[in-house]
Protein backbone atom coordinates (compact mmCIF):
# COMPACT_ATOMS: atom_id res chain seq x y z
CA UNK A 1 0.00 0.00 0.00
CA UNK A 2 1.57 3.48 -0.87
CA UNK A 3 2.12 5.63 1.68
CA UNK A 4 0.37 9.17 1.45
CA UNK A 5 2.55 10.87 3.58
CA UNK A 6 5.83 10.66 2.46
CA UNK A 7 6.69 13.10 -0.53
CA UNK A 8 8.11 10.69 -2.55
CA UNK A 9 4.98 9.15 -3.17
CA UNK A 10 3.51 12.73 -4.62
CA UNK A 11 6.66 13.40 -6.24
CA UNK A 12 5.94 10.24 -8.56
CA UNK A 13 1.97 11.27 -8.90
CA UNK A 14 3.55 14.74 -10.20
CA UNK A 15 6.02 13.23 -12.44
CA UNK A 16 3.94 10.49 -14.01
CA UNK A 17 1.16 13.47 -14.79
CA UNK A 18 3.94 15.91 -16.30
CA UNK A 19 6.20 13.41 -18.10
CA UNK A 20 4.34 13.16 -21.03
CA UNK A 21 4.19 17.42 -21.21
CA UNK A 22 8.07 17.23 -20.52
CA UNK A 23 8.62 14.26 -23.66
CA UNK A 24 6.74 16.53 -26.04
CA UNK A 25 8.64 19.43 -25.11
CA UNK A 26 12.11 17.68 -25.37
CA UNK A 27 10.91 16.06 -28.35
CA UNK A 28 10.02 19.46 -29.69
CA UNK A 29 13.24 20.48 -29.41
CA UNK A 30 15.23 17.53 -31.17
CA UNK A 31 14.91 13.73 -31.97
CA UNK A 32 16.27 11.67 -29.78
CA UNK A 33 16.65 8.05 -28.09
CA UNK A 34 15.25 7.01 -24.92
CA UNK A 35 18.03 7.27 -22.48
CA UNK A 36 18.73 10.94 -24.09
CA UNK A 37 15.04 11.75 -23.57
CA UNK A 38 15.76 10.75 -19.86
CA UNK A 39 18.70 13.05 -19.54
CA UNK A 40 17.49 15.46 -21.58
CA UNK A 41 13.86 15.86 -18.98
CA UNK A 42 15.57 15.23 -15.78
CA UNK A 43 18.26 17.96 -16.63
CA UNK A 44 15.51 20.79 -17.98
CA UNK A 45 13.54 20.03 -15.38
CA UNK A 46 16.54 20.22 -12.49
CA UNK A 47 16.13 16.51 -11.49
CA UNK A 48 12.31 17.33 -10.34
CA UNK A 49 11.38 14.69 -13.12
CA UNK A 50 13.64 11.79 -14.07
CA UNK A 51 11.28 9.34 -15.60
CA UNK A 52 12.40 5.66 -16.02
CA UNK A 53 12.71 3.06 -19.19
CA UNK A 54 9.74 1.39 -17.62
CA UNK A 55 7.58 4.87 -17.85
CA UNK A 56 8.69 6.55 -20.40
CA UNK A 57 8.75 3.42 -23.44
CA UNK A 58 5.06 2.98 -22.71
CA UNK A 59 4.27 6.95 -23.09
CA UNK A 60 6.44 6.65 -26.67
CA UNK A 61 4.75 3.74 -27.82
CA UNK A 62 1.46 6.06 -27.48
CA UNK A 63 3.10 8.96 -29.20
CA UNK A 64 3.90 6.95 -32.02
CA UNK A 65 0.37 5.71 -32.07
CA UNK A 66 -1.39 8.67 -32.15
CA UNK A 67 0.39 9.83 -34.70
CA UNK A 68 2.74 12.50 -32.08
CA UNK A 69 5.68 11.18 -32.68
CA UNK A 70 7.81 9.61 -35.90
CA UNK A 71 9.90 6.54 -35.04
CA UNK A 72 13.31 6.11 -37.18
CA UNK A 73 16.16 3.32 -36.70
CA UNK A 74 19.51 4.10 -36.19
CA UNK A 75 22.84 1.56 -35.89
CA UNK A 76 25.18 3.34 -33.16
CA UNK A 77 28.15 1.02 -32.59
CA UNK A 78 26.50 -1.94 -33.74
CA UNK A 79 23.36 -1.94 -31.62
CA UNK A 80 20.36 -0.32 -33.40
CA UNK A 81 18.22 2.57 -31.05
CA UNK A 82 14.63 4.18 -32.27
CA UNK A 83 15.00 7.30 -32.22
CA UNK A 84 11.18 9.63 -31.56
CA UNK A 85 11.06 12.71 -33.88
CA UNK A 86 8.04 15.18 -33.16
CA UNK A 87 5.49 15.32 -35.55
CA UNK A 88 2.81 18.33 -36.09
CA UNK A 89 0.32 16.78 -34.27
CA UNK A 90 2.82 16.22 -31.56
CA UNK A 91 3.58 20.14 -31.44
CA UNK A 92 -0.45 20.65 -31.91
CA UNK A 93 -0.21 18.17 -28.81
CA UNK A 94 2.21 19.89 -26.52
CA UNK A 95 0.31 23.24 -26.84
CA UNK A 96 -2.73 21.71 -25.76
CA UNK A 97 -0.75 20.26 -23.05
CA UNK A 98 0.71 23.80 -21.93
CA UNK A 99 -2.56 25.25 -22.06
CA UNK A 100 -4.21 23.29 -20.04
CA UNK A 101 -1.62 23.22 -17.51
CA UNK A 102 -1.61 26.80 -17.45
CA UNK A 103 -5.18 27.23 -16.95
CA UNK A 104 -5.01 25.03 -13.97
CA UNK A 105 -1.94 25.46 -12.12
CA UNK A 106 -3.12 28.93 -10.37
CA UNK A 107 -6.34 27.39 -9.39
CA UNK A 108 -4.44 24.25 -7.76
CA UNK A 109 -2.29 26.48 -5.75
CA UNK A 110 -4.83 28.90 -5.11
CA UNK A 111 -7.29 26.02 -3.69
CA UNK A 112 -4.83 23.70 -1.86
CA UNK A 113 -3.41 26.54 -0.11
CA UNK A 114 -6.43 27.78 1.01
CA UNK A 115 -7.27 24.16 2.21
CA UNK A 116 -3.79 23.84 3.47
CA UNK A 117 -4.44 26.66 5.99
């Protein structure tokens, strides 16, 4: 049973909300891998967010299925890597994303910390 209390439990409730908002953004950016999709959120996001393999392959799989994300092979050193490449509707995606976020984030401060009181 998870344990309410303890931060770490809301820090992964936060992350697993915001990591797709973060992959679009990166993605936005450049193409890249997995692993540099991992470095590239945890550092623009100052280690707040540092999703792992197990999180973030199922969140590309969707982006490719939707039709957010373009999936190309590469051979680096022998061993072949997909790398994700943002497509319109993933940009179309990610401003949804930001809008919605930004709609909501003054009202969740603005109510918790008047139920925080």
């Amino acid at each position: 049973m998870a344990d309410l209390t303890a931060e770490k439990y809301w820090d992964s409730v936060v992350n697993a909300s915001l990591c797709k908002l973060f992959a679009l953004s990166a993605l936005n950016e450049n193409p890249m891998h997995g692993y540099a999709l991992i470095q590239k959120i945890a550092s623009m996001t100052e280690g707040f967010c540092v999703p792992t393999e197990g999180g973030l392959y199922p969140v590309l799989k969707e982006f490719e299925c939707c039709g957010c994300a373009a999936v190309a092979s590469e051979v680096v050193e022998g061993r072949t890597r997909k790398v994700y490449a943002l497509t319109e509707k993933g940009r179309e995606a990610l401003l949804a994303g930001l809008d919605v976020w930004e709609k909501a984030i003054p009202h969740l401060v603005r109510a918790l910390r008047r139920s925080g009181k």
